[in-house]
Protein backbone atom coordinates (compact mmCIF):
# COMPACT_ATOMS: atom_id res chain seq x y z
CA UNK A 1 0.00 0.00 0.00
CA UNK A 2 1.06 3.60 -0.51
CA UNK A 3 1.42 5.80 2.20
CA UNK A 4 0.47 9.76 1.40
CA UNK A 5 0.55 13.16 3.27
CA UNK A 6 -3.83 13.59 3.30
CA UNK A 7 -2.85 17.41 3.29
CA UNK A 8 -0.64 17.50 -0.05
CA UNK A 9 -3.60 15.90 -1.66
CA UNK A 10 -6.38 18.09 -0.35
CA UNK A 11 -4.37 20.80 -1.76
CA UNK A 12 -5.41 19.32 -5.29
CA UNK A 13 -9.20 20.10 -4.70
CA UNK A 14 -11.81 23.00 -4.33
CA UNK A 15 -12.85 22.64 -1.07
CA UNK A 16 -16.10 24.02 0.79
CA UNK A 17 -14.99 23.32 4.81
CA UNK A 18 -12.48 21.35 6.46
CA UNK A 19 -13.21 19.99 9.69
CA UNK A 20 -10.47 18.46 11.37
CA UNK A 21 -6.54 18.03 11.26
CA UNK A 22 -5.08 17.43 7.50
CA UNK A 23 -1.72 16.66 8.51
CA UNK A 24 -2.55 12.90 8.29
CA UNK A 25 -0.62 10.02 6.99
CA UNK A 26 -3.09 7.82 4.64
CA UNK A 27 -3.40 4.43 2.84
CA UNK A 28 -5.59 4.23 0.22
CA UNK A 29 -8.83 6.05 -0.84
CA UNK A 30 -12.02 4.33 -1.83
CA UNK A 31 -15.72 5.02 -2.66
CA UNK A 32 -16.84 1.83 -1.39
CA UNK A 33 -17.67 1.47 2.47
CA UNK A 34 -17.19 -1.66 2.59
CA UNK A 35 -13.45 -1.44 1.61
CA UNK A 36 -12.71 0.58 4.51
CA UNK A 37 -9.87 0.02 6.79
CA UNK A 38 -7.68 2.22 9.23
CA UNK A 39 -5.88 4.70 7.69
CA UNK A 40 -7.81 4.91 4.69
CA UNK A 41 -10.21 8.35 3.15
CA UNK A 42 -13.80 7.36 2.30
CA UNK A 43 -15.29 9.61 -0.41
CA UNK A 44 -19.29 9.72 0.26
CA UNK A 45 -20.82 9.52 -3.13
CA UNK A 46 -24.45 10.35 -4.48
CA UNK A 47 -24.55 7.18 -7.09
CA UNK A 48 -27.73 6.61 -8.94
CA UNK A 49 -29.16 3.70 -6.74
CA UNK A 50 -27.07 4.25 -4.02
CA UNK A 51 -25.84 7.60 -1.89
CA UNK A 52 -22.53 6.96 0.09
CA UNK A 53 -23.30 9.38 2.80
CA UNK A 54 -25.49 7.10 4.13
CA UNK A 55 -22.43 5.00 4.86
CA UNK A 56 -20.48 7.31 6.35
CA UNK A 57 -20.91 5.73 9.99
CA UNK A 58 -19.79 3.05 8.88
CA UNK A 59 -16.60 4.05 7.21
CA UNK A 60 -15.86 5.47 10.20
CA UNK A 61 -15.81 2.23 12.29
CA UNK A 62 -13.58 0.52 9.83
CA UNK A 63 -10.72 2.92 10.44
CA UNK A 64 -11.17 5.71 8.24
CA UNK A 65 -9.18 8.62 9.11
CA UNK A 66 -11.14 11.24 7.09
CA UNK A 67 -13.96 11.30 5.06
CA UNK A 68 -15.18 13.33 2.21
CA UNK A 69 -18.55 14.27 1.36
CA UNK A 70 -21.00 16.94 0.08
CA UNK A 71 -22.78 17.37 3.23
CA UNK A 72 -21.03 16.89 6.92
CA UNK A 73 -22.83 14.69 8.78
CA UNK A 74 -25.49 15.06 11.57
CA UNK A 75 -22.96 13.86 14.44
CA UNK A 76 -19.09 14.17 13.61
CA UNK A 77 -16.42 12.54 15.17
CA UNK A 78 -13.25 14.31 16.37
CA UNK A 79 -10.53 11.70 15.50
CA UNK A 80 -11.93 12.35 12.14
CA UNK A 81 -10.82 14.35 9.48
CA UNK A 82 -14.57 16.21 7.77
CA UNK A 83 -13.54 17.76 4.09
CA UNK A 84 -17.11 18.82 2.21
CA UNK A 85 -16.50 19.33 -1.33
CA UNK A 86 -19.24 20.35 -4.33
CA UNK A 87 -18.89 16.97 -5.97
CA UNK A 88 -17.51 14.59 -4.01
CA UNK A 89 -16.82 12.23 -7.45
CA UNK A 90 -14.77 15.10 -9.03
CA UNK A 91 -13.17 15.44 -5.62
CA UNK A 92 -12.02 11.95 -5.63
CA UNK A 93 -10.74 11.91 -8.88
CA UNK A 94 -8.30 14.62 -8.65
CA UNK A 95 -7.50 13.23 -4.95
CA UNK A 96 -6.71 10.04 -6.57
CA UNK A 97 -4.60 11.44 -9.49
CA UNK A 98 -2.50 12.82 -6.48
CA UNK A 99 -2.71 10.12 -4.22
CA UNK A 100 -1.04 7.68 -7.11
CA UNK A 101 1.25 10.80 -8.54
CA UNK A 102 -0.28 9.95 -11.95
CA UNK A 103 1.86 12.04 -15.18
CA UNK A 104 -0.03 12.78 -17.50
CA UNK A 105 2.31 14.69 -19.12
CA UNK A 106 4.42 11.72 -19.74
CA UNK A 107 1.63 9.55 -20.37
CA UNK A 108 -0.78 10.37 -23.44
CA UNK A 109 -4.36 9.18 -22.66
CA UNK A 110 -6.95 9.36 -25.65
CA UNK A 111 -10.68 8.67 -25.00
CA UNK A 112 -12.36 7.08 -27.75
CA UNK A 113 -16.53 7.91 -27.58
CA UNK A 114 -19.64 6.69 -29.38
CA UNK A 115 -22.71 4.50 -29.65
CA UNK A 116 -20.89 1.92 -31.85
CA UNK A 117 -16.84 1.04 -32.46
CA UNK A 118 -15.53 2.34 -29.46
CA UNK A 119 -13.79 -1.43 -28.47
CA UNK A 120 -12.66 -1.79 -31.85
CA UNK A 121 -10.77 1.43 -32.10
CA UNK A 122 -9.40 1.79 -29.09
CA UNK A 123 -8.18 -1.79 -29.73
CA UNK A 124 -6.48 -1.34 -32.58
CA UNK A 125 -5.07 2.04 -31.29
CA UNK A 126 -3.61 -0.31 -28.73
CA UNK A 127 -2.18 -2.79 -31.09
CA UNK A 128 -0.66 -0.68 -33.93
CA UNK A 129 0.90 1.57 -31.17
CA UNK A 130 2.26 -1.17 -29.91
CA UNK A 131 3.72 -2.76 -33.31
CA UNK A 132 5.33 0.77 -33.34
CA UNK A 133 7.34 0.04 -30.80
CA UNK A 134 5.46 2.09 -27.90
CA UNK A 135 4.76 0.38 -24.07
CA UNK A 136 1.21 1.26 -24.48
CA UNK A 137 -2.20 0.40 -22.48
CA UNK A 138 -5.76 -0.78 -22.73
CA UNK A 139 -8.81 0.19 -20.83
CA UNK A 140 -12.06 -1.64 -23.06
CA UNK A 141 -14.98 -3.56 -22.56
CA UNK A 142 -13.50 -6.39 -23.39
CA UNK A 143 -10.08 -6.87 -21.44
CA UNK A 144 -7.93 -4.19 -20.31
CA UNK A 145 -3.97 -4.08 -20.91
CA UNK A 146 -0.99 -2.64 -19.02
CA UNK A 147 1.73 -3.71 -21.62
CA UNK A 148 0.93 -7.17 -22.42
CA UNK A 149 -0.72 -8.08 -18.81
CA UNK A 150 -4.08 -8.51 -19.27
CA UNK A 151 -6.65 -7.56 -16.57
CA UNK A 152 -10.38 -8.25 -16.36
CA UNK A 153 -12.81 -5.84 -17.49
CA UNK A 154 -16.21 -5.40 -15.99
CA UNK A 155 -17.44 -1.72 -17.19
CA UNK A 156 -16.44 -0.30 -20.68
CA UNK A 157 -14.91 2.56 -18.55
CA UNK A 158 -13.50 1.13 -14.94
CA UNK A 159 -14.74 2.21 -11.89
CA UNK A 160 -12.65 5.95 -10.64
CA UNK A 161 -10.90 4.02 -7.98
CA UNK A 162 -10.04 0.87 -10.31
CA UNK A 163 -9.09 3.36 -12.97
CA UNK A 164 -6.17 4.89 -11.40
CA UNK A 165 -5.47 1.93 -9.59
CA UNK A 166 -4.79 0.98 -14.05
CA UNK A 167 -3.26 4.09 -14.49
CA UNK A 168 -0.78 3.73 -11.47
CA UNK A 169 0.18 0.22 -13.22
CA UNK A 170 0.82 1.53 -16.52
CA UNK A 171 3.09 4.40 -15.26
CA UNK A 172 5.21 2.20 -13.24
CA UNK A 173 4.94 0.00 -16.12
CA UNK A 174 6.66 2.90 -18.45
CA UNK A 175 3.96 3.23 -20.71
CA UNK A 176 3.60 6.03 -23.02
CA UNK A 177 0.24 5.56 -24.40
CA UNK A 178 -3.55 4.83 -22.85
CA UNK A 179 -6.35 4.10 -25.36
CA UNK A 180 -9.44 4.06 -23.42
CA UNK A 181 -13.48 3.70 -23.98
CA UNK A 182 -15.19 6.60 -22.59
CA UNK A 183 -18.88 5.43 -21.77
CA UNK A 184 -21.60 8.17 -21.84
CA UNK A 185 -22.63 6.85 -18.93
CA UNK A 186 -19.13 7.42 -17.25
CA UNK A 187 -19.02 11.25 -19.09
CA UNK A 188 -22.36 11.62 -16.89
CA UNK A 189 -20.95 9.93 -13.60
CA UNK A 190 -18.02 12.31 -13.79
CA UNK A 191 -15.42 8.42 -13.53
CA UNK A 192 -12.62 10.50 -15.90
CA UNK A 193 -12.59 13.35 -13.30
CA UNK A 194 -8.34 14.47 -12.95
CA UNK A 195 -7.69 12.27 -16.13
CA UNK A 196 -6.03 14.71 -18.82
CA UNK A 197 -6.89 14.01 -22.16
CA UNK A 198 -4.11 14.30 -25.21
CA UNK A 199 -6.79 13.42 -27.41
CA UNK A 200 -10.70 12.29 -28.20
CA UNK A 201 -12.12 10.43 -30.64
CA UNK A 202 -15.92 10.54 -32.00
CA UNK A 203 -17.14 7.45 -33.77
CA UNK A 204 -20.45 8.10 -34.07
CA UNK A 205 -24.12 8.47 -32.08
CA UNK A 206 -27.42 6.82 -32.48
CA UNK A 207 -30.30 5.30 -30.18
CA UNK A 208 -28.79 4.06 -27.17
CA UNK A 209 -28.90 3.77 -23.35
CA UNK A 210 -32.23 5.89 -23.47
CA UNK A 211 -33.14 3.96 -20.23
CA UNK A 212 -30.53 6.24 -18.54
CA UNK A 213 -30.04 9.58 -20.46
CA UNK A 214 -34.21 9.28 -20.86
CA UNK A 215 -33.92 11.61 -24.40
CA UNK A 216 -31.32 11.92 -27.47
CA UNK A 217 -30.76 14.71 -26.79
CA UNK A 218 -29.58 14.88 -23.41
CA UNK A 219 -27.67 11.43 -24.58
CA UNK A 220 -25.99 13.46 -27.57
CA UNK A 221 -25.15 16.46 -24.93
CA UNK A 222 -23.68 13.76 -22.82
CA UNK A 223 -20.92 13.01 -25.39
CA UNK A 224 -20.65 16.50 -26.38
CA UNK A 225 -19.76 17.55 -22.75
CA UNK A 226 -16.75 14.91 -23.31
CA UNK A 227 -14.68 17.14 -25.94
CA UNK A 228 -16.43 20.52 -24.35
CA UNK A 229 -13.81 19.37 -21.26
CA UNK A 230 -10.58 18.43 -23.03
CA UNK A 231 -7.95 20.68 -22.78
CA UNK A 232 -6.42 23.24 -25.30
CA UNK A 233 -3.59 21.02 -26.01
CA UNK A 234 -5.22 17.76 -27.19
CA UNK A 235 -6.79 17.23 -30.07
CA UNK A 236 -10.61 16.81 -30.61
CA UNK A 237 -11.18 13.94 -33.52
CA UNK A 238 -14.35 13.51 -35.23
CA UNK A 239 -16.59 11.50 -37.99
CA UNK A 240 -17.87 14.09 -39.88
CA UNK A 241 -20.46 11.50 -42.00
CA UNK A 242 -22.40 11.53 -38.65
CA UNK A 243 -25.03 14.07 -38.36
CA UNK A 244 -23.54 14.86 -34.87
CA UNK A 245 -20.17 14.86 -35.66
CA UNK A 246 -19.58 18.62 -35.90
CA UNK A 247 -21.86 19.26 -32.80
CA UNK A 248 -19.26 17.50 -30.71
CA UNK A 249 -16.62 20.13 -31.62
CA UNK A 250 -18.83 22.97 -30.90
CA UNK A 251 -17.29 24.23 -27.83
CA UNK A 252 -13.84 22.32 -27.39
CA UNK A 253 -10.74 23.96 -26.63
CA UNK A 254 -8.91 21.12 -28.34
CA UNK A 255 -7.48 21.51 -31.88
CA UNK A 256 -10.30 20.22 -34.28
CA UNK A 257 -9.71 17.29 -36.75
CA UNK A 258 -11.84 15.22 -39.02
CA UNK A 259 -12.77 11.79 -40.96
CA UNK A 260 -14.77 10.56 -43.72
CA UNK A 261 -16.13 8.33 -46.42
CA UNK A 262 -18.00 10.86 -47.40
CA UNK A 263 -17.64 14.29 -47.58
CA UNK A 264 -14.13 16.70 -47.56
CA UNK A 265 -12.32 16.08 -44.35
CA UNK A 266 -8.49 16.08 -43.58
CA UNK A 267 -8.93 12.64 -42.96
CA UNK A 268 -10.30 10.50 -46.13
CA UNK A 269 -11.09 6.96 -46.93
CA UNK A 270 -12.80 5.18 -49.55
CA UNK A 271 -13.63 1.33 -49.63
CA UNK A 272 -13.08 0.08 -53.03
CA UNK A 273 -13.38 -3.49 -52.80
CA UNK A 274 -15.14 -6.27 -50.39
CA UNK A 275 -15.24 -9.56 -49.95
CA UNK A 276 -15.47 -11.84 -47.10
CA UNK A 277 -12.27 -12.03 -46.05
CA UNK A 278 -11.63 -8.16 -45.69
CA UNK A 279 -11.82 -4.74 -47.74
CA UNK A 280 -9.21 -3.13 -50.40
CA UNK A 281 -9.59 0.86 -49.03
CA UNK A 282 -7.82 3.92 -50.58
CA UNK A 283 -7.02 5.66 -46.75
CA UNK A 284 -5.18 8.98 -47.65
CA UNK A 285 -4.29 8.30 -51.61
CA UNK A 286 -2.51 4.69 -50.51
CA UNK A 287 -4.35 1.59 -51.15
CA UNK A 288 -4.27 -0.79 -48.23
CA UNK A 289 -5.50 -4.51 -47.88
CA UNK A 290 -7.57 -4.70 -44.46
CA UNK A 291 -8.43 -7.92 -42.92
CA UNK A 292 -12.19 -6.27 -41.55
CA UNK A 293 -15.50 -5.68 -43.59
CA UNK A 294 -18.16 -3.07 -43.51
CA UNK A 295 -18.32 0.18 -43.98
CA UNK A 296 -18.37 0.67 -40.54
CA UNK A 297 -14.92 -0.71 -39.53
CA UNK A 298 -13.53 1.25 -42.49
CA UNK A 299 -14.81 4.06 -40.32
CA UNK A 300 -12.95 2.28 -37.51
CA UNK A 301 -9.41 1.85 -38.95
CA UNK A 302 -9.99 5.39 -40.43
CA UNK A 303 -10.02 6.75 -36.76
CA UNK A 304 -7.74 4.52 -36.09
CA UNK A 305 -5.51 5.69 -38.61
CA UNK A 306 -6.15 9.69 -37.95
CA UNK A 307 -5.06 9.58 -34.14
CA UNK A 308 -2.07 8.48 -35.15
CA UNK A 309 -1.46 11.16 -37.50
CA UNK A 310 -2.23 13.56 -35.42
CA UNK A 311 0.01 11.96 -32.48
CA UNK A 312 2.42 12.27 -35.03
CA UNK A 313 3.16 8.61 -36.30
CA UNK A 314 4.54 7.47 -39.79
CA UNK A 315 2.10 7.20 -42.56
CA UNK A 316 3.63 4.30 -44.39
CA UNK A 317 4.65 2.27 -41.23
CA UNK A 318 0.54 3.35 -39.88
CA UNK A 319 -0.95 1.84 -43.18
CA UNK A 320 1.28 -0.89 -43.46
CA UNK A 321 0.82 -2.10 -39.54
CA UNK A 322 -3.27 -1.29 -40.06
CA UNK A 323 -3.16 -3.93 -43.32
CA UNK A 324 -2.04 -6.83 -40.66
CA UNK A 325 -4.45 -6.04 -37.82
CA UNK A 326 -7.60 -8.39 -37.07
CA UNK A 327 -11.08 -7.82 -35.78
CA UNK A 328 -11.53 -7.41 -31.84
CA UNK A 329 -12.68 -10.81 -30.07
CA UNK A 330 -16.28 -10.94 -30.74
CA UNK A 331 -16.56 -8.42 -33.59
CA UNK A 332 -17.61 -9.87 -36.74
CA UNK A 333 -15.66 -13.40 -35.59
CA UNK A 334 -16.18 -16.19 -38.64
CA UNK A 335 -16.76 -19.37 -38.44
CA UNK A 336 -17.34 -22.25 -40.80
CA UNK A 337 -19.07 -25.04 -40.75
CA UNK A 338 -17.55 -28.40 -42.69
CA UNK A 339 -21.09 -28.39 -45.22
CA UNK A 340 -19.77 -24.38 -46.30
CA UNK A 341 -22.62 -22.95 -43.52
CA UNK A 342 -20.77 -19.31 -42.25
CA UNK A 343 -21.35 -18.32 -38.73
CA UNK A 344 -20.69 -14.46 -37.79
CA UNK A 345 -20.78 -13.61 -34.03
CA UNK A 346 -20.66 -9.49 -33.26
CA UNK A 347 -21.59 -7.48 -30.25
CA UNK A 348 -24.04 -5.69 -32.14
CA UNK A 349 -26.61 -4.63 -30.29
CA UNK A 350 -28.12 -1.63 -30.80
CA UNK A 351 -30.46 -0.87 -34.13
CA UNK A 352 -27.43 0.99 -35.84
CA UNK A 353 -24.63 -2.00 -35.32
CA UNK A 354 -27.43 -4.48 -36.44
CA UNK A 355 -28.65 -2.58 -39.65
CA UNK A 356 -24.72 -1.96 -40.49
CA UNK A 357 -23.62 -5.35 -40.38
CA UNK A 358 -26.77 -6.79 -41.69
CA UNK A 359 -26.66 -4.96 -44.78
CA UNK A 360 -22.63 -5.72 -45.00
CA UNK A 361 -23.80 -9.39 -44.83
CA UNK A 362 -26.51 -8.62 -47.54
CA UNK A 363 -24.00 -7.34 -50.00
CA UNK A 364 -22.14 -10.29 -49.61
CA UNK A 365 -24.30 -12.80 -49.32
CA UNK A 366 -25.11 -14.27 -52.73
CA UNK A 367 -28.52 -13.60 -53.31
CA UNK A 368 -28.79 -17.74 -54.11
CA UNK A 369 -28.29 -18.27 -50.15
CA UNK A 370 -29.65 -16.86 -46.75
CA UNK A 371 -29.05 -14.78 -43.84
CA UNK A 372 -30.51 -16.14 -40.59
CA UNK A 373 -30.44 -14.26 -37.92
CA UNK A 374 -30.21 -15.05 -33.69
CA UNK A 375 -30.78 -11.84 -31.63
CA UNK A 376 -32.22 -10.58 -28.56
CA UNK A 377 -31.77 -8.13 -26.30
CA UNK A 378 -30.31 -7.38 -23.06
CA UNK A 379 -32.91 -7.15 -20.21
CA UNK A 380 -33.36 -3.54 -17.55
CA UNK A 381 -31.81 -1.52 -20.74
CA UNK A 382 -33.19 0.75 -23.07
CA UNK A 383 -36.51 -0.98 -24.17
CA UNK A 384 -37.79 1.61 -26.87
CA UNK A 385 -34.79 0.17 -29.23
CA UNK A 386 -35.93 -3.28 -28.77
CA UNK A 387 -39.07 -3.15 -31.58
CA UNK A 388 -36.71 -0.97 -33.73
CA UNK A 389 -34.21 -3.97 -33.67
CA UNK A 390 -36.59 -6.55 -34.42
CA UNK A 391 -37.68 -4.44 -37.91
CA UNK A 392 -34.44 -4.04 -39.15
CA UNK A 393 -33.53 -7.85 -38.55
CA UNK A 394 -37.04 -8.86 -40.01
CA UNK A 395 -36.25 -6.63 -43.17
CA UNK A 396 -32.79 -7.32 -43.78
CA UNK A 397 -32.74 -11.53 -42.72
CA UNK A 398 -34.07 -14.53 -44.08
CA UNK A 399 -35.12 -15.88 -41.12
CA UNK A 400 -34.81 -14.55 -37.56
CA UNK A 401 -34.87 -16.31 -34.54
CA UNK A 402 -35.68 -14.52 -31.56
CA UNK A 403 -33.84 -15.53 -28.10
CA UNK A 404 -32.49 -14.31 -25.08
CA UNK A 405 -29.55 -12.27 -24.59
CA UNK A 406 -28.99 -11.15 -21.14
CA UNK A 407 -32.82 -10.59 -19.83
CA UNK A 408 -31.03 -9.48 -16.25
CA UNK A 409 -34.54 -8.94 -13.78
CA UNK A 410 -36.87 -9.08 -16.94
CA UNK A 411 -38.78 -11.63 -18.78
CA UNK A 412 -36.88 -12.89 -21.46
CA UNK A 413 -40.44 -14.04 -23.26
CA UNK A 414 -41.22 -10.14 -22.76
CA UNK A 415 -38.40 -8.59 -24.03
CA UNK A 416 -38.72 -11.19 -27.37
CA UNK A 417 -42.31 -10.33 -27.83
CA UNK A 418 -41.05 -6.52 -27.45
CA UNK A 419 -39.06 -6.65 -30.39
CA UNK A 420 -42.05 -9.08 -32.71
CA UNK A 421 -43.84 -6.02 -31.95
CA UNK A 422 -41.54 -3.80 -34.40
CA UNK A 423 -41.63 -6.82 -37.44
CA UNK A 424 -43.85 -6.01 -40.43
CA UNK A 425 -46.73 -8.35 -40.84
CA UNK A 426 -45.27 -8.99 -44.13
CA UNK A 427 -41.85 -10.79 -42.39
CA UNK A 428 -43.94 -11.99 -39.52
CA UNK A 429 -43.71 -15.32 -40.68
CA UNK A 430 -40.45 -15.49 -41.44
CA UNK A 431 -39.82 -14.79 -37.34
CA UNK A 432 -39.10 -17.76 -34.67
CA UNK A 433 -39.46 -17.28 -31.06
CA UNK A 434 -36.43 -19.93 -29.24
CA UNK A 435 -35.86 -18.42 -25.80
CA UNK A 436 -32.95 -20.86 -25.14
CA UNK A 437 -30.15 -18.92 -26.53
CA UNK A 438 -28.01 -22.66 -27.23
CA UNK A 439 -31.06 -24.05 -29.04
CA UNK A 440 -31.95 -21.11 -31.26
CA UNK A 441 -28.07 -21.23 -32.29
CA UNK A 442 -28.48 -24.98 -32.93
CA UNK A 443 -31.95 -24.35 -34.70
CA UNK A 444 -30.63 -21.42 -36.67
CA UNK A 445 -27.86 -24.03 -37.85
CA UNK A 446 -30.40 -26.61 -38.74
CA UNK A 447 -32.03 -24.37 -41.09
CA UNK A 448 -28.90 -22.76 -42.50
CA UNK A 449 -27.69 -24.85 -45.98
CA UNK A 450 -24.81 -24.40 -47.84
CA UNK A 451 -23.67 -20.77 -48.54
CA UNK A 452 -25.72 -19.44 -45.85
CA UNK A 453 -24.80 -16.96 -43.29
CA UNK A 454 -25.82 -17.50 -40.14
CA UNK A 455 -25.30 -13.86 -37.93
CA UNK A 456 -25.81 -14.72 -33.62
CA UNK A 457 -25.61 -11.06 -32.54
CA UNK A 458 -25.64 -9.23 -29.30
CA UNK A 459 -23.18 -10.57 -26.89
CA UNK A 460 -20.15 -10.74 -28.71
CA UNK A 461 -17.05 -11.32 -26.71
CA UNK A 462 -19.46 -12.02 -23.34
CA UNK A 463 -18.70 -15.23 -22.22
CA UNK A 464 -21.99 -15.18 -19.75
CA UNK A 465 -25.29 -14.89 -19.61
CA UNK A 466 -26.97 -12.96 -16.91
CA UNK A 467 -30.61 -14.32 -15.74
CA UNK A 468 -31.78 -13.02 -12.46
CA UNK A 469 -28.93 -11.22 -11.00
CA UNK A 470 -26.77 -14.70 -11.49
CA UNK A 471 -24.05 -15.11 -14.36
CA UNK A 472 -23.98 -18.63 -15.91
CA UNK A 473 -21.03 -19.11 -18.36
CA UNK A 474 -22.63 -18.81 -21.84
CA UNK A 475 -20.29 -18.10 -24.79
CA UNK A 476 -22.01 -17.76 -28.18
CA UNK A 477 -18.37 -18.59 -29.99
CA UNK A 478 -17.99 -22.10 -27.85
CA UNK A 479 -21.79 -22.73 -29.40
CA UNK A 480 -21.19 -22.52 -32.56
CA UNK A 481 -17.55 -24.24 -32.48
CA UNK A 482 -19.48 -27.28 -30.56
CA UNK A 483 -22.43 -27.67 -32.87
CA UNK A 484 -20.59 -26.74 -35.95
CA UNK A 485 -18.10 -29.64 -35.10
CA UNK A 486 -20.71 -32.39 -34.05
């Protein structure tokens, strides 16, 4: 455990009152209550189910030696050290930036932001930086990275406290580069507080999360808030094909940049060849071979390849490491069957990620075989997108099977009949209801002949499936390798 002066790292925060002596010797600082031992600082959060001032007794009689909060409490101790902040989350993070002596000046941190391709190009940020020769690291929803040690992930943006817990890694570690998801939902909660940015990355914005941010528009102000708060000397990256894309650079300090497939931008791509092992894409005036399709990875590897330009990497060595990079685990993964039957697992779940990969598939596809399609979607999320999803896969499929994805609390029979609501009568009967995720795989192959393509979206690299607050070990690729191979 470290052991920090409490008063050089109040010094790093606005603060309201102190009550009590600063000149204290701490351990650690945590959020979490129930973490609390002696010589440790509980922050007091307001969280969205759950406000840590309620637990501030009880911090207390697990040794901590100072607390802070928003509001002091009723009855305060004297061995105690009271500091009452505005925001106790922003507090924290700039305490814990000090607490770990976190550089960012010597570290480079770039936030990637979106509805869709966030893993995938922070990824790939991750590997061609590190083909370059940089010690870099990896905070995504899949697995995060300090160098080549992998850690678990559980958010798409850690926790404050497990953050810089990362960051303090990585430092020690001597890496120069972070690539990191930035969730709207963490924008919101304030979990980058104290992070400096070098740079941010927009990918793109369409129905999400509405379950939380309630309205697109407070969703789309959400991200925007993102690049309103990065500093004059990063750099502020956007996709200008997305109707939002300009909006985010609005009000940024940062120095503006931009991509496209479509219109003028300093950044340009165009994708002049597909098939379905990868894409032939003029990025820049030089042709390069990538090993993804759709035209929303050439969006990907177009960020991808921008950031580095404007960290100031080689072009040729960029391209020529980008033309050797593969997809993210669960991200368009293939699979083949022995009778020629192709199986395509991809995270995609969200109406935009399932009508851009869908109509990849359909271009594809010859028009001689089908696309079956195995979706649900997750339960005590955003349930206006769930009908939406089940039109576009109805419209754009063969056959769809509806299961269950992670139903969480709900009904997974609910949350199936949520999205038959949004099929057109005229692909109604082209629309199977298999709650059991492993069976409507195994049906969908059953029904799939040679040529077909078989797409099992919407949990991707997850290698569970949540049903009633327990996790049982579900992974859609181990499915399809078993059946495929029986």
């Amino acid at each position: 455990m470290r052991n920090c002066d409490l008063h050089s790292i109040v010094k790093e925060i606005a603060v309201l009152q102190v009550v009590g002596d600063t000149h204290k010797n701490i351990l650690a600082i945590d959020t979490d209550s129930r973490k609390i031992k002696e010589n440790m600082v509980f922050v007091a959060v307001r969280g969205v189910a759950i406000d840590g001032h309620a637990y501030i007794e009880s911090a207390e009689k697990q040794g901590a030696v100072a607390v802070v909060c928003e509001q002091l409490p009723e009855t305060t101790n004297p061995a105690i050290t009271y500091i009452v902040v505005e925001n106790s989350v922003i507090a924290c993070g700039y305490m814990l930036r000090a607490f770990y002596g976190i550089n960012f000046d010597k570290m480079k941190v770039v936030g990637v932001t979106g509805t869709n391709g966030k893993t995938t190009t922070a990824t790939l940020l991750y590997r061609l930086f590190t083909q370059l020769g940089n010690k870099c690291g990896l905070l995504s929803t899949v697995v995060n990275y300090v160098g080549t040690e992998e850690f678990a992930s559980t958010h798409t943006t850690p926790d404050m406290v497990q953050l810089y817990e990362l960051f303090e890694k990585m430092q020690n570690a001597g890496c120069i580069y972070c690539f990191m998801e930035v969730s709207s939902h963490a924008i919101h909660q304030n979990r980058t507080a104290g992070v400096s940015f070098s740079g941010g990355i927009f990918t793109n914005i369409t129905q999400d999360h509405l379950d939380y941010h309630k309205t697109f528009a407070e969703y789309v102000r959400v991200k925007k808030s993102f690049f309103d708060q990065l500093p004059s000397s990063a750099f502020a990256l956007t996709n200008d094909d997305d109707r939002n894309g300009q909006i985010m650079l609005q009000n940024t300090k940062a120095r503006k940049s931009s991509y496209s497939l479509k219109s003028m931008s300093e950044f340009k791509c165009r994708v002049l060849e597909q098939q379905f092992d990868g894409m032939l894409l003029k990025i820049d005036n030089v042709e390069v071979v990538a090993r993804f399709i759709g035209y929303f990875n050439a969006y990907n590897l177009l960020a991808v390849y921008s950031a580095a330009m404007l960290l100031g990497q080689d072009k040729q060595q960029t391209l020529q490491i980008i033309s050797t990079l593969t997809p993210v685990a669960g991200r368009i993964e293939f699979f083949k069957s022995k009778n020629n039957v192709t199986a395509v697992v991809d995270y995609a779940h969200t109406p935009d990620a399932l009508e851009n990969i869908l109509t990849t598939l359909k271009a594809l596809c010859p028009q001689t075989n089908k696309i079956i399609t195995v979706v649900g979607a997750g339960g005590n999320r955003d349930k206006t997108k769930r009908p939406i999803m089940g039109k576009i896969c109805a419209k754009l499929s063969d056959q769809v099977i509806l299961t269950s994805d992670n139903p969480r609390n709900e009904d997974a029979a609910d949350i199936a009949n949520q999205m038959l609501e949004g099929v057109d009568q005229e692909y109604k009967a082209n629309v199977l209801t298999i709650l059991d995720r492993k069976q409507a795989i195994r049906t969908s192959v059953m029904l799939a002949q040679k040529g077909d393509v078989i797409l099992i979206a919407g949990k991707g690299h997850e290698t569970y499936q949540e049903i009633q607050g327990v996790k049982h070990h579900f992974d859609d690729r181990e499915i399809v390798k078993e059946i495929f191979n029986q």
